[in-house]
Protein backbone atom coordinates (compact mmCIF):
# COMPACT_ATOMS: atom_id res chain seq x y z
CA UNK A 1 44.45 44.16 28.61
CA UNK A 2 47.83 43.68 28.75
CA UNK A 3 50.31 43.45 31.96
CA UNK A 4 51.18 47.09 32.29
CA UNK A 5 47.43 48.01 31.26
CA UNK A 6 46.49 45.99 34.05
CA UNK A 7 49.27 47.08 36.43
CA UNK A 8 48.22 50.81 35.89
CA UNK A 9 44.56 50.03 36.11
CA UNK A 10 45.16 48.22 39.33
CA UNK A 11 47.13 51.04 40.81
CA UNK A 12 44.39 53.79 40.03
CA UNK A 13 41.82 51.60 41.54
CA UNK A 14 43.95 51.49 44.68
CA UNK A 15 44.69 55.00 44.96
CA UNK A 16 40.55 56.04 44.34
CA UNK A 17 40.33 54.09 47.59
CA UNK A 18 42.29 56.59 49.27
CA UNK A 19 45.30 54.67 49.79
CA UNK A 20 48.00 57.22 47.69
CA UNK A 21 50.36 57.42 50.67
CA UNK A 22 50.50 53.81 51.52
CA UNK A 23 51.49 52.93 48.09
CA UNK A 24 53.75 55.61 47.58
CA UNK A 25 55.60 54.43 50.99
CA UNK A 26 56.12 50.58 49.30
CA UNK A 27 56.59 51.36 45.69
CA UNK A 28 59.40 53.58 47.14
CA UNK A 29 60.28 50.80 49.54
CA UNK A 30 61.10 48.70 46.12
CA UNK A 31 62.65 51.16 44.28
CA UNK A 32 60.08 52.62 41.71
CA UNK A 33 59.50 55.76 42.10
CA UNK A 34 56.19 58.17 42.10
CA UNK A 35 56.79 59.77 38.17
CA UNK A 36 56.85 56.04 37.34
CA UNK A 37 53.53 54.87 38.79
CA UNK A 38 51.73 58.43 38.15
CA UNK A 39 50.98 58.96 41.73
CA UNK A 40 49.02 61.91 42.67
CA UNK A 41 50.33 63.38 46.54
CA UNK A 42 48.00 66.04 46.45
CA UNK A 43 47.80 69.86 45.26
CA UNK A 44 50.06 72.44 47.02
CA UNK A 45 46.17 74.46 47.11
CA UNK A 46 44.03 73.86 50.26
CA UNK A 47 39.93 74.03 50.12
CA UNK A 48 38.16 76.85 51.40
CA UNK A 49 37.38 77.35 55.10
CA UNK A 50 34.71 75.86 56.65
CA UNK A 51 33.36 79.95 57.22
CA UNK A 52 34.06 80.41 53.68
CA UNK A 53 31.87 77.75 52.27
CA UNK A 54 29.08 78.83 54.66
CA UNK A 55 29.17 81.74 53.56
CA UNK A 56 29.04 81.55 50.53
CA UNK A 57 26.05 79.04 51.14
CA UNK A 58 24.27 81.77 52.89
CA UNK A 59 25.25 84.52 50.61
CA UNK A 60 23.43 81.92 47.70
CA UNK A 61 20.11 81.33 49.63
CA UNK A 62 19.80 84.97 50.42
CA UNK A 63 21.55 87.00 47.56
CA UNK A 64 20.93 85.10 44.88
CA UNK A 65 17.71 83.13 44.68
CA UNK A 66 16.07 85.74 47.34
CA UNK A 67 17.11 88.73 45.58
CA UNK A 68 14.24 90.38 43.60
CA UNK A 69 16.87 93.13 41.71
CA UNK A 70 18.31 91.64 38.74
CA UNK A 71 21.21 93.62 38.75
CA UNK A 72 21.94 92.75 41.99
CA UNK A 73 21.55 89.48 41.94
CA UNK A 74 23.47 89.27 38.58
CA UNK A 75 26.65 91.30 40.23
CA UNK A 76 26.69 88.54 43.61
CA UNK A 77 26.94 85.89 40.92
CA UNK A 78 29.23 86.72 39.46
CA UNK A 79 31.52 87.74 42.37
CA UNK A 80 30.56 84.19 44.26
CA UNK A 81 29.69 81.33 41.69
CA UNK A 82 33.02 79.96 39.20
CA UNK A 83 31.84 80.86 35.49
CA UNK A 84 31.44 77.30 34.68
CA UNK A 85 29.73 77.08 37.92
CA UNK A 86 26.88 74.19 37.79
CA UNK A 87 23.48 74.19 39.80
CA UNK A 88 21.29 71.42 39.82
CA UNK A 89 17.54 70.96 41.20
CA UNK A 90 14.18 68.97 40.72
CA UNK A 91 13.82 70.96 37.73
CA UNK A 92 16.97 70.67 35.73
CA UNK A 93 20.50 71.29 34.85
CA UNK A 94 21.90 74.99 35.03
CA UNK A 95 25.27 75.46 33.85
CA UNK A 96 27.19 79.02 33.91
CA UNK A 97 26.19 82.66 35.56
CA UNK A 98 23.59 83.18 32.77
CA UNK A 99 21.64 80.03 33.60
CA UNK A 100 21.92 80.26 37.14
CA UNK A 101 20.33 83.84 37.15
CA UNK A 102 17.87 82.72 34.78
CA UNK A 103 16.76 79.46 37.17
CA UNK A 104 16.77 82.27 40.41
CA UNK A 105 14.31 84.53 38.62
CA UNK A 106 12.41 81.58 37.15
CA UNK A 107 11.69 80.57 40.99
CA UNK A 108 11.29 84.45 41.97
CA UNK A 109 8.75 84.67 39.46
CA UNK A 110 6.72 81.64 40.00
CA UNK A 111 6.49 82.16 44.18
CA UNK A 112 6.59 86.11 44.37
CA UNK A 113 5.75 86.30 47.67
CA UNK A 114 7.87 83.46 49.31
CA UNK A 115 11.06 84.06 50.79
CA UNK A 116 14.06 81.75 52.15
CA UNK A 117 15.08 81.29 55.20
CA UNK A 118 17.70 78.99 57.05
CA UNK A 119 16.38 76.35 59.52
CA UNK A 120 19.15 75.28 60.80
CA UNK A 121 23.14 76.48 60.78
CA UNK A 122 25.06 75.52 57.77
CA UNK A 123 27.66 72.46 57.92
CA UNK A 124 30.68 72.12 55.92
CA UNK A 125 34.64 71.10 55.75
CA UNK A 126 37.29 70.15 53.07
CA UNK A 127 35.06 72.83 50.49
CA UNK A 128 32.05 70.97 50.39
CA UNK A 129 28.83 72.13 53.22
CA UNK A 130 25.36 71.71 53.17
CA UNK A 131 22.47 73.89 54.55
CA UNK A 132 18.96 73.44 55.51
CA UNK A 133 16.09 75.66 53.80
CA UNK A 134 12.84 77.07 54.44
CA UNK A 135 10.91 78.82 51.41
CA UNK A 136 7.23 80.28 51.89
CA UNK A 137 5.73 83.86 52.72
CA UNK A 138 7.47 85.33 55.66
CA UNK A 139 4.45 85.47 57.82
CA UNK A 140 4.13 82.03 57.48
CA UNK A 141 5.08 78.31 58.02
CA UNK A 142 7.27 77.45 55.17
CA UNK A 143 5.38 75.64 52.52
CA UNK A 144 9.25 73.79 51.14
CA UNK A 145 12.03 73.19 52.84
CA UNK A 146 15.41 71.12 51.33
CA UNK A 147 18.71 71.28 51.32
CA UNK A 148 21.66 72.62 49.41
CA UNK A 149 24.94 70.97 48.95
CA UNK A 150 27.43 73.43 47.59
CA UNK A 151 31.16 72.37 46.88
CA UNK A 152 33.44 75.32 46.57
CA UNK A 153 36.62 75.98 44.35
CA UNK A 154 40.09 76.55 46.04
CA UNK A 155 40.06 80.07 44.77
CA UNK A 156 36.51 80.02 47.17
CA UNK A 157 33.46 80.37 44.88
CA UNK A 158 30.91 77.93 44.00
CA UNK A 159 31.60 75.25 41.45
CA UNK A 160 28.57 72.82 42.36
CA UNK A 161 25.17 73.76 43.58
CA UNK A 162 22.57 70.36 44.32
CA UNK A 163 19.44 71.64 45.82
CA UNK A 164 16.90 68.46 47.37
CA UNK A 165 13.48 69.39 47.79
CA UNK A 166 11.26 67.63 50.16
CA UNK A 167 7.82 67.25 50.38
CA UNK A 168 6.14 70.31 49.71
CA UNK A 169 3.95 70.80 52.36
CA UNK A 170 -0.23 72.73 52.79
């Protein structure tokens, strides 16, 4: 690695660390200027509201992997999830509306008579939330529960999906 190599590798190591302002302030100090050093001061967009992200979390739980009516459930994809949207679980990798559908009714049809439910109220900032999750028969103690972490686009839809089971429980 040569000087420069190492002069740009140390700079983006610095600036993963959070530190893009701070640098910015001294290399300017010095003279060198940001389109020299490639220095990234952020994206005129802003993340989704905290209320955006939880509901969109919410709209997930209960519209999508609750919803029994394919067409429905196909239409609230599409209107909430990014079409390279990416949902991940115990049980694999689903990438795109198609696969997402396909892992909802996969669940649907496995546990017919379970439903989801929220145990506690949904947490998020800066586009990224998480919410706790019940799934069992309604007139019932829930047999899973888990969590999803959902990170949202700027444009508000769901790019990320990670779903954590725990134990499964009776």
């Amino acid at each position: 690695m040569n000087r420069s190599e190492e002069t740009n590798f140390g700079r983006r190591a610095f600036l993963r660390n959070g530190s893009a302002m701070l640098l910015a302030a001294v290399l300017g100090a010095i003279g060198v200027s940001g389109s020299e050093t490639n220095i990234h001061r952020g994206s005129q967009s802003m993340p989704p509201d905290a209320n955006v992200v939880k509901d969109l979390m919410k709209q997930n739980l209960l519209g999508v992997f609750s919803e029994h009516d394919a067409e429905k459930r196909r239409s609230l994809i599409a209107k909430i999830w990014d079409r390279k949207g990416i949902f991940i679980d115990p049980h694999g990798r689903y990438v795109r509306h198609t696969a997402i559908n396909d892992a909802a009714e996969q669940l649907q049809r496995r546990f017919p008579d379970f439903a989801f439910s929220e145990l506690a109220d949904a947490d998020a900032y800066s586009g990224v939330g998480r919410l706790r999750w019940g799934f069992g028969p309604p007139s019932e103690p829930r047999k899973i529960t888990g969590i999803d972490v959902l990170v949202a686009s700027d444009d508000g839809r769901i790019t990320a999906l990670y779903t954590f089971v725990d134990a499964v429980m009776g």
